[in-house]
C-alpha atoms as a PDB file:
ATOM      1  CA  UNK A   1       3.048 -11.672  16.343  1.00  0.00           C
ATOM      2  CA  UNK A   2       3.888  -8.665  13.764  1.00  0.00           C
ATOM      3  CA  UNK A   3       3.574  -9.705   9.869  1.00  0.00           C
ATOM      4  CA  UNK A   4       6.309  -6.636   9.793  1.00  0.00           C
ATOM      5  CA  UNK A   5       9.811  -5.502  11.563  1.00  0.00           C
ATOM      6  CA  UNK A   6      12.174  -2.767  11.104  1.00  0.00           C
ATOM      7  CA  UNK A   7      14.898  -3.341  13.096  1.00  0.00           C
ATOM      8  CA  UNK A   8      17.263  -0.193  12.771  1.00  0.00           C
ATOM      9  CA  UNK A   9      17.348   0.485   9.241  1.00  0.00           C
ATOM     10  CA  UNK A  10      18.819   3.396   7.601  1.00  0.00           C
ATOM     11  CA  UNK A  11      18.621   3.520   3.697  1.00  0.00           C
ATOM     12  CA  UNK A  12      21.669   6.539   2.118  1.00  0.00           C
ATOM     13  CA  UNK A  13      21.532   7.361  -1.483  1.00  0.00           C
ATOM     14  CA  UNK A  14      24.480   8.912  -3.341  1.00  0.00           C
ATOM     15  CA  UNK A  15      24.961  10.686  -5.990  1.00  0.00           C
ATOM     16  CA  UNK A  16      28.325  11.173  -7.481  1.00  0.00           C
ATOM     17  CA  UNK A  17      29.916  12.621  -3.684  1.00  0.00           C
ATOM     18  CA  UNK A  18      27.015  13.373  -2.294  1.00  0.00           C
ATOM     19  CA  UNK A  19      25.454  11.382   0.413  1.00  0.00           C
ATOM     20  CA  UNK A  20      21.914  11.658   1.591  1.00  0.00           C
ATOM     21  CA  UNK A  21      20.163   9.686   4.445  1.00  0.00           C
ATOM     22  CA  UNK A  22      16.691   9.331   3.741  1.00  0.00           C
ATOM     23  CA  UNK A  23      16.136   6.694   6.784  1.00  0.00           C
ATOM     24  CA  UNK A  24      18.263   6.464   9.817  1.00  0.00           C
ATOM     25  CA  UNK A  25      17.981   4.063  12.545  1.00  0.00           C
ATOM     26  CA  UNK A  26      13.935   3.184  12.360  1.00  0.00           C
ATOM     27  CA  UNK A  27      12.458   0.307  14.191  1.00  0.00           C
ATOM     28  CA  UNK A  28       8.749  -0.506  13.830  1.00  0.00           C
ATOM     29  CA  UNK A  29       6.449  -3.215  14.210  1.00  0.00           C
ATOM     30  CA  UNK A  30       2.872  -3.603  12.004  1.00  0.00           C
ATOM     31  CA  UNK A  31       0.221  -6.363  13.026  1.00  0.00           C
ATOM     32  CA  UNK A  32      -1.402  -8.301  10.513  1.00  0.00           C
ATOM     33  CA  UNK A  33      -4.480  -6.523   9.687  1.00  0.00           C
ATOM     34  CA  UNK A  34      -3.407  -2.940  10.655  1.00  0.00           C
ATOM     35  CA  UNK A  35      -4.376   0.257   8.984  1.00  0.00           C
ATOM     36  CA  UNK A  36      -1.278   2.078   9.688  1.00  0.00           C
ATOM     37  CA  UNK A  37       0.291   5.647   8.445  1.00  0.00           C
ATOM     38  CA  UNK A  38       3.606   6.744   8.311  1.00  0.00           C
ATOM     39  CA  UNK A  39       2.901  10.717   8.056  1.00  0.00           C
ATOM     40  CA  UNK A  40       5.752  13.152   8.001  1.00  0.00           C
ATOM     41  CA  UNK A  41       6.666  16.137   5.675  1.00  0.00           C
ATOM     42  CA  UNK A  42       8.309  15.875   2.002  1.00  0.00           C
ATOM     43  CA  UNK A  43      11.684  14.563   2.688  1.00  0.00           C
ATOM     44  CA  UNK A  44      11.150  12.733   5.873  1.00  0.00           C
ATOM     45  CA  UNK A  45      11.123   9.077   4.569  1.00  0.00           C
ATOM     46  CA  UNK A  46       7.650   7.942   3.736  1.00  0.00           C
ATOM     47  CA  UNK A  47       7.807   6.702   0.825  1.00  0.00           C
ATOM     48  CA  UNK A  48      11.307   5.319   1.123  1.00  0.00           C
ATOM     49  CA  UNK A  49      10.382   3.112   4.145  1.00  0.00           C
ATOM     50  CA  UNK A  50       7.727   1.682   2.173  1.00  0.00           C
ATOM     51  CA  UNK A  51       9.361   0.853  -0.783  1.00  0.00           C
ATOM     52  CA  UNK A  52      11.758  -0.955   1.435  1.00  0.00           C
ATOM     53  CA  UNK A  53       8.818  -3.114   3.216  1.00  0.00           C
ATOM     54  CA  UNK A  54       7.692  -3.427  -0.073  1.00  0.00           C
ATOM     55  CA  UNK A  55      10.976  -5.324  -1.630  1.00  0.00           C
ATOM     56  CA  UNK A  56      11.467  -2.157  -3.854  1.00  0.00           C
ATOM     57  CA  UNK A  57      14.862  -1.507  -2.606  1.00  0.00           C
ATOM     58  CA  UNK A  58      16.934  -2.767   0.369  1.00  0.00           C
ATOM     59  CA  UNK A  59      18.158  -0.918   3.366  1.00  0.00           C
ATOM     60  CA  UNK A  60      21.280   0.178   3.883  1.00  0.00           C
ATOM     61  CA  UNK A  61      21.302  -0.896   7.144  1.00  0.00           C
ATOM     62  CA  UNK A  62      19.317  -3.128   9.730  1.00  0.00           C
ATOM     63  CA  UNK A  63      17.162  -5.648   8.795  1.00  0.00           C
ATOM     64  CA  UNK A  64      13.067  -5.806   7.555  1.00  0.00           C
ATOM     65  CA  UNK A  65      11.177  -8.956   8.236  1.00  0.00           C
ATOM     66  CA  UNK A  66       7.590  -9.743   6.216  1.00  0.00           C
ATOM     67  CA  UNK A  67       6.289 -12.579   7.281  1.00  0.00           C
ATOM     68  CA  UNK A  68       8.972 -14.032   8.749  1.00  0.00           C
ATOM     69  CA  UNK A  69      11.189 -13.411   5.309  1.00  0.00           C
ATOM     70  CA  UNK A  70      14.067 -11.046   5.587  1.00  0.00           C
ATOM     71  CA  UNK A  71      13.506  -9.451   2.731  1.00  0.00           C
ATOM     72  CA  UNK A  72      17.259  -7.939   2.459  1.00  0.00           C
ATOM     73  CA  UNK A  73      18.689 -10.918   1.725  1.00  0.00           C
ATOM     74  CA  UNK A  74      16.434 -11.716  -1.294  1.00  0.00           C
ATOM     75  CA  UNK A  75      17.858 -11.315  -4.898  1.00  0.00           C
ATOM     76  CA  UNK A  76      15.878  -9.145  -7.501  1.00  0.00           C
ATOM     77  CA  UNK A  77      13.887 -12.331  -9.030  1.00  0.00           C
ATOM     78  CA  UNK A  78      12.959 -13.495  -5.325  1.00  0.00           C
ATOM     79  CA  UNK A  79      12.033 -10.159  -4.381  1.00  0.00           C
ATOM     80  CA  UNK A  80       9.836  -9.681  -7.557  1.00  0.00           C
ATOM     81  CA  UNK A  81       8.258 -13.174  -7.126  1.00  0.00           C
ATOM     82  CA  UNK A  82       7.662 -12.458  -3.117  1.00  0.00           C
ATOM     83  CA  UNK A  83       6.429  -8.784  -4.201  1.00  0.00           C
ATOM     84  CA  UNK A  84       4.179  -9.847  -6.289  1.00  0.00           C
ATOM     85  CA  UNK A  85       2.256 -12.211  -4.211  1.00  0.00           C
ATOM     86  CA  UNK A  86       2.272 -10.789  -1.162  1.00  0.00           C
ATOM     87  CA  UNK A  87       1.738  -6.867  -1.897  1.00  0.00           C
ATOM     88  CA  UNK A  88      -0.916  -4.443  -3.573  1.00  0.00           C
ATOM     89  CA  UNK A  89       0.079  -1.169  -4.447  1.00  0.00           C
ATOM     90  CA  UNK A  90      -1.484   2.093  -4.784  1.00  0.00           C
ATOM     91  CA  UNK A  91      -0.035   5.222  -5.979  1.00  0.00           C
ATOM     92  CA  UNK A  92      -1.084   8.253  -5.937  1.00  0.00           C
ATOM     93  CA  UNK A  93      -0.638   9.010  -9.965  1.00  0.00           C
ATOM     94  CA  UNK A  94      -3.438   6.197  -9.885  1.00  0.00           C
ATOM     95  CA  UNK A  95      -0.999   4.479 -12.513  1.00  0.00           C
ATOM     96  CA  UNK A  96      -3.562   2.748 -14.827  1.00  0.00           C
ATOM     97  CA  UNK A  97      -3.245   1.877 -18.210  1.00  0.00           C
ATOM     98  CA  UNK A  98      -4.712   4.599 -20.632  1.00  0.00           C
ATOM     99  CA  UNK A  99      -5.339   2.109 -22.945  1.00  0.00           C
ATOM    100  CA  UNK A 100      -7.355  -0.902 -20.487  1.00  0.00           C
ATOM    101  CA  UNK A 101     -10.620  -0.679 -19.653  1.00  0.00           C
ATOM    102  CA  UNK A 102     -11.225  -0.655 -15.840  1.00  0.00           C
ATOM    103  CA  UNK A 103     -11.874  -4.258 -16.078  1.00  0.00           C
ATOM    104  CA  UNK A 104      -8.503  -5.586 -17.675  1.00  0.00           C
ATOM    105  CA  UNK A 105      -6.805  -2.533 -15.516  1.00  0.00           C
ATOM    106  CA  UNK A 106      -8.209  -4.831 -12.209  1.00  0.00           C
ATOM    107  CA  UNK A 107      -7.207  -8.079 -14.197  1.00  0.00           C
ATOM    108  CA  UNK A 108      -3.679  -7.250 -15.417  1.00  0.00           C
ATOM    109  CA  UNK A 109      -1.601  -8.260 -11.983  1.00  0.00           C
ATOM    110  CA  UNK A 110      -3.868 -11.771 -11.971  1.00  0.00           C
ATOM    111  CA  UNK A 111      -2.293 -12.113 -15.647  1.00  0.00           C
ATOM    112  CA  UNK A 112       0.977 -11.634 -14.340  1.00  0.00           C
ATOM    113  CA  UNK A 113       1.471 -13.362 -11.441  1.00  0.00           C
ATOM    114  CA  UNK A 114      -1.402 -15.891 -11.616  1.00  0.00           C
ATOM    115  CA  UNK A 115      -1.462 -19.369 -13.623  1.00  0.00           C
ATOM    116  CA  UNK A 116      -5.545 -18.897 -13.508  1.00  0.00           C
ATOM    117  CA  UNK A 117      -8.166 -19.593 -16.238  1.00  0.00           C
ATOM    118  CA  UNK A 118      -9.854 -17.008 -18.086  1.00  0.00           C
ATOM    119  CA  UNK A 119     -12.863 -17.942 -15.870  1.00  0.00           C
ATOM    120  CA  UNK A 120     -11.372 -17.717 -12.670  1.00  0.00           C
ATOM    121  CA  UNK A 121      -9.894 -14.405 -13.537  1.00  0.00           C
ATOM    122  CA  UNK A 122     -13.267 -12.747 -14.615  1.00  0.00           C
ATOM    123  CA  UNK A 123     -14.769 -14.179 -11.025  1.00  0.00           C
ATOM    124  CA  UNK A 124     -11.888 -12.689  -9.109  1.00  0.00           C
ATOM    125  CA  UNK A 125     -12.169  -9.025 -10.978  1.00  0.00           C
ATOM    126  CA  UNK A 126     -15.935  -9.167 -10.789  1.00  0.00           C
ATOM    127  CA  UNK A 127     -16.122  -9.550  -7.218  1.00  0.00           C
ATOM    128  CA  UNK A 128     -13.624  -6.648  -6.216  1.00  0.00           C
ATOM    129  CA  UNK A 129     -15.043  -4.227  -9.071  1.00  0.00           C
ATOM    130  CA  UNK A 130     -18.623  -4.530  -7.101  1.00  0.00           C
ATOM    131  CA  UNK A 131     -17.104  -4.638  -3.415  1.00  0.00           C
ATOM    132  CA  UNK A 132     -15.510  -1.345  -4.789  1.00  0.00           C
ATOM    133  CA  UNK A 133     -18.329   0.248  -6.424  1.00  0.00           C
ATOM    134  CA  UNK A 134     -17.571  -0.056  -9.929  1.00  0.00           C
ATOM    135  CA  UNK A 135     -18.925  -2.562 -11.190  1.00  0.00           C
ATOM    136  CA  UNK A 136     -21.034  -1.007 -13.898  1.00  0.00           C
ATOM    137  CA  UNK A 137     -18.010   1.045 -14.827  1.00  0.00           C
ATOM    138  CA  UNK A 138     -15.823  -1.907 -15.764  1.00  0.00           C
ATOM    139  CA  UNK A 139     -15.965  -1.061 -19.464  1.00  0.00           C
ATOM    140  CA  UNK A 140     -14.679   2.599 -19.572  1.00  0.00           C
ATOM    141  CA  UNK A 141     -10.895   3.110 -19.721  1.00  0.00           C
ATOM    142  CA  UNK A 142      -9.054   6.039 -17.440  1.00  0.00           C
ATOM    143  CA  UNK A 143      -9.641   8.949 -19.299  1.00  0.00           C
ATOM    144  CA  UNK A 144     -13.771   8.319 -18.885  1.00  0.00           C
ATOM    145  CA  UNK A 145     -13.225   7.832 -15.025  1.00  0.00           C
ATOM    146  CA  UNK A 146     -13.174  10.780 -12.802  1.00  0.00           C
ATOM    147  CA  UNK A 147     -10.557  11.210 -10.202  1.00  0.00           C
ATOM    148  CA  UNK A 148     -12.155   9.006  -7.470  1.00  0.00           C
ATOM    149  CA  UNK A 149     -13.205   6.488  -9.951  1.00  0.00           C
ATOM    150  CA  UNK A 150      -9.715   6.143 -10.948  1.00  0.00           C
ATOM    151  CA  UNK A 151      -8.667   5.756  -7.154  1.00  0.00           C
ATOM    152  CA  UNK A 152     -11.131   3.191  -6.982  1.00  0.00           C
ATOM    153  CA  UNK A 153     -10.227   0.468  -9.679  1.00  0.00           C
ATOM    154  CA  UNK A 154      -6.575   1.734  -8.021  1.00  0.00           C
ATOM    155  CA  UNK A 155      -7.829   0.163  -5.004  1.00  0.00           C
ATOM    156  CA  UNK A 156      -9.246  -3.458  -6.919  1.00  0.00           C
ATOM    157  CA  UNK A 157      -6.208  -3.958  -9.012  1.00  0.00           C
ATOM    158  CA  UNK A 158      -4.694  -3.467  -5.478  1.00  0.00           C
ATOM    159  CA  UNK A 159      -6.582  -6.436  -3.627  1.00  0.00           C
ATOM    160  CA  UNK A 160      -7.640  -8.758  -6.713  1.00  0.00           C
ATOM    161  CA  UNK A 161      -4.384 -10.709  -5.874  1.00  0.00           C
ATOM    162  CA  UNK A 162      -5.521 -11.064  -2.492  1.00  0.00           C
ATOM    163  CA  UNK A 163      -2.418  -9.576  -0.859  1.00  0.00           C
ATOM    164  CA  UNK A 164      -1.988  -9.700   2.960  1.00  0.00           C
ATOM    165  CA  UNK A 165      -0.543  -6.032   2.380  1.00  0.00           C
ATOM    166  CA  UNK A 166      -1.490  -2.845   0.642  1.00  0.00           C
ATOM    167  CA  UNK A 167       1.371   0.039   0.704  1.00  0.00           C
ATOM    168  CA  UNK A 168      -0.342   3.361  -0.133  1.00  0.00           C
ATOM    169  CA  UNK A 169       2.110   5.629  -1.422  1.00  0.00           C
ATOM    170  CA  UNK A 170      -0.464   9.278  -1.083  1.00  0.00           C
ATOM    171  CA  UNK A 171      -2.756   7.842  -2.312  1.00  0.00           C
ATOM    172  CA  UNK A 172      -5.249  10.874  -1.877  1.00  0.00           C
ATOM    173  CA  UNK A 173      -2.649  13.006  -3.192  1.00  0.00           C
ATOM    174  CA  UNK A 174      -4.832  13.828  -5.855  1.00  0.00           C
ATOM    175  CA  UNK A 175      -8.490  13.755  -4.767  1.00  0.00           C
ATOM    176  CA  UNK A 176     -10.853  16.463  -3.251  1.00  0.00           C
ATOM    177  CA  UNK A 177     -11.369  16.157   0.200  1.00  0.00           C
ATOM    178  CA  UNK A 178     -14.998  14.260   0.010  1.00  0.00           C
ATOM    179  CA  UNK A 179     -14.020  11.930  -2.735  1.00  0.00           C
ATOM    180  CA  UNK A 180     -10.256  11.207  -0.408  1.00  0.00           C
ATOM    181  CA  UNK A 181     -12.560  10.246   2.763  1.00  0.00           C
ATOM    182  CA  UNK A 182     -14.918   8.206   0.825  1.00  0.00           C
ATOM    183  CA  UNK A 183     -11.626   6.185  -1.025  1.00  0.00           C
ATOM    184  CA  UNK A 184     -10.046   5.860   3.058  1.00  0.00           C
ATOM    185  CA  UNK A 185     -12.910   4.354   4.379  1.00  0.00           C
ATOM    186  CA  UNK A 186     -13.335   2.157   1.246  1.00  0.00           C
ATOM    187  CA  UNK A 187     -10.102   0.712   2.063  1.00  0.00           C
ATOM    188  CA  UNK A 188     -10.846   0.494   5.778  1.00  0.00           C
ATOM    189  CA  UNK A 189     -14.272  -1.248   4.828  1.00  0.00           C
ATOM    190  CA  UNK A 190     -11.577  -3.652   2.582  1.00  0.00           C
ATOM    191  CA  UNK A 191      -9.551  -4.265   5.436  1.00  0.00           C
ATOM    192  CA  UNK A 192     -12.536  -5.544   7.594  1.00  0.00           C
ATOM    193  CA  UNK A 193     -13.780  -7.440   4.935  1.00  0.00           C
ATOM    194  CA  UNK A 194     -10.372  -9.395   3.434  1.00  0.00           C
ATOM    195  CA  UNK A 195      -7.893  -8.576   7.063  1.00  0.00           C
ATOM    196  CA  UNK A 196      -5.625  -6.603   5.010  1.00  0.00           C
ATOM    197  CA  UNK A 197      -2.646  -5.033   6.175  1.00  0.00           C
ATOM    198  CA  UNK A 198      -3.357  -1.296   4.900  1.00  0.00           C
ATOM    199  CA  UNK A 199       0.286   0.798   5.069  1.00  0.00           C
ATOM    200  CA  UNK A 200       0.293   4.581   3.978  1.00  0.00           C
ATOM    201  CA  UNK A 201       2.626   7.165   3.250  1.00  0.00           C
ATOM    202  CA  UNK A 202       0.979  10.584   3.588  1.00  0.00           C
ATOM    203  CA  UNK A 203       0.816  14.297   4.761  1.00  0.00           C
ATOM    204  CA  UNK A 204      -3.015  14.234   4.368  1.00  0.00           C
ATOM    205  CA  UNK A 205      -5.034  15.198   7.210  1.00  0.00           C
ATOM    206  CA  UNK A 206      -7.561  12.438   5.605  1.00  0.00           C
ATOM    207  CA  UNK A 207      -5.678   9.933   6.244  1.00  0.00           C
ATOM    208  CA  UNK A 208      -4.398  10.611   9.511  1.00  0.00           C
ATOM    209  CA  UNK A 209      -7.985  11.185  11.024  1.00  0.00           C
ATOM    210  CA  UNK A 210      -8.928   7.707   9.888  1.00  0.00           C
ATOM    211  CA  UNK A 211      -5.391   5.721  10.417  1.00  0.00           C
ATOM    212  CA  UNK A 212      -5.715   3.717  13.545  1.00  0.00           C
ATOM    213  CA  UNK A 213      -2.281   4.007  14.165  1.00  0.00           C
ATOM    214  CA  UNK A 214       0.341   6.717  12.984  1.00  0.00           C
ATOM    215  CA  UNK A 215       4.201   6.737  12.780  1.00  0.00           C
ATOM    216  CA  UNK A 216       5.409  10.109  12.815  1.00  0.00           C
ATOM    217  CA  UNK A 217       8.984  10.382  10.965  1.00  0.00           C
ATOM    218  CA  UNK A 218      11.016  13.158  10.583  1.00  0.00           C
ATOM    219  CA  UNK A 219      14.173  14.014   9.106  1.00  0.00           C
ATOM    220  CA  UNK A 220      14.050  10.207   8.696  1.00  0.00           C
ATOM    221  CA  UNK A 221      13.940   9.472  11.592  1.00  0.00           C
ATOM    222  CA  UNK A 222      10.625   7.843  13.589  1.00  0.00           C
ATOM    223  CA  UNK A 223      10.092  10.213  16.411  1.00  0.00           C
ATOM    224  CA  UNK A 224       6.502   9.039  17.707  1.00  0.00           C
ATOM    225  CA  UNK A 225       4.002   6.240  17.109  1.00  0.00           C
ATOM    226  CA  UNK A 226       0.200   6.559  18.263  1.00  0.00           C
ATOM    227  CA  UNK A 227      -2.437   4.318  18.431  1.00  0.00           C
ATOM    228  CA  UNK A 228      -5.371   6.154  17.004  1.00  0.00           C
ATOM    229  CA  UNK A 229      -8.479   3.656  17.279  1.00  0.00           C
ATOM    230  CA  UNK A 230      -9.547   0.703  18.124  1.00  0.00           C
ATOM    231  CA  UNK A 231     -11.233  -1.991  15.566  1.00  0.00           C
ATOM    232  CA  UNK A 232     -14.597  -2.558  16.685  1.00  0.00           C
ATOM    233  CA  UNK A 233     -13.780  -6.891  15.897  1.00  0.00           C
ATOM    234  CA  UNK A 234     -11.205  -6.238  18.645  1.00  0.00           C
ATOM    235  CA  UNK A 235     -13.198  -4.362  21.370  1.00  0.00           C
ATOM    236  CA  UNK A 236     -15.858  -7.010  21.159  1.00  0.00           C
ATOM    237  CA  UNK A 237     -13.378  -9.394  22.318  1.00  0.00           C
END
């Protein structure tokens, strides 16, 4: 059964008289667990189709289920309650606070959504800082990290709540090429470890050679899908 549904959604945006379709009629289906990308050029609806799965915005038209929640028909506090204990996010900005140390970076969503001791916190933010590498950097704030680094604690804040989904918005956007494969298969090794849903927006080549399936849209419109690999858990079935 798919964790996520498009069903024919379109998303316009309009400014003053102008009208601009950013999605128009896309219908997909994502399996729990999946490391999917939707690739596409600038323009072609990436990042608006995730911000829609991710109860960012609503569609315009058709209907997105997550989970088996439509997610149009929540209000803003639903959505935001939903959002944030269901979803991780990643950006490609990296979007840490200057001011945090990597540690309370990782911590800051279990704050916020989370009625946890101190305690539990520290056990949860431990665990992910060492699955992710940085364990021993959990003391030095953003401006001491270098670009992968940064993508890294990106990638614990991102799971510490123990989504069932990550939405990747380019998130090698910024990264060499050696320090963007070694963050991709981080995430994949993530996935395998926790069954995360991994969803990306990208143009990267990166990505796309290690996505096991891609969504092509264009124009925004989806115009092929392609199953890429196969997980080894599933071909030893």
């Amino acid at each position: 059964m798919a964790l996520i549904t498009a069903e024919d959604v379109s998303k316009n945006y309009h400014t003053g008289e102008i009208n601009t379709q950013a999605l128009s009629g896309v219908s997909v289906e994502i399996e729990p667990a999946a490391f999917v990308s939707f690739v596409g050029p600038s323009g072609s609806g990436k990042t608006t189709l995730l911000n829609l799965i991710g109860c960012l915005d609503k569609p315009t038209q058709g209907k997105i289920s997550v989970d088996g929640r439509s997610v149009q028909d929540l209000n803003r506090k639903q959505a935001a309650v939903f959002r944030g204990s269901f979803f991780g996010f990643i950006f490609q900005a990296f979007n840490l606070f200057p001011v945090l140390s990597a540690y309370e970076n990782v911590e800051y969503p279990l704050v916020m959504v989370k009625n946890e001791t101190a305690s539990e916190r520290s056990e949860q933010v431990l665990k992910v800082l060492e699955a992710v590498g940085m364990l021993e950097q959990k003391d030095k704030r953003p401006d001491q990290l270098s670009g992968g680094q940064k993508q890294r604690v990106a990638v614990a804040r991102a799971l510490v709540t123990r989504p069932k989904v990550v939405l990747a918005d380019e998130p090698t956007a910024n990264l060499d090429h050696k320090t963007a494969v070694t963050v991709i298969r981080l995430m994949r090794a993530m996935r395998d470890e926790f069954d995360t849903t991994f969803i990306f927006s990208t143009h990267d080549p990166t990505i796309m050679q290690e996505a096991e399936i891609i969504h092509t849209l264009k124009d925004g419109k989806l115009i092929n899908s392609e199953k890429r690999l196969v997980r080894a858990t599933e071909a030893q079935k």
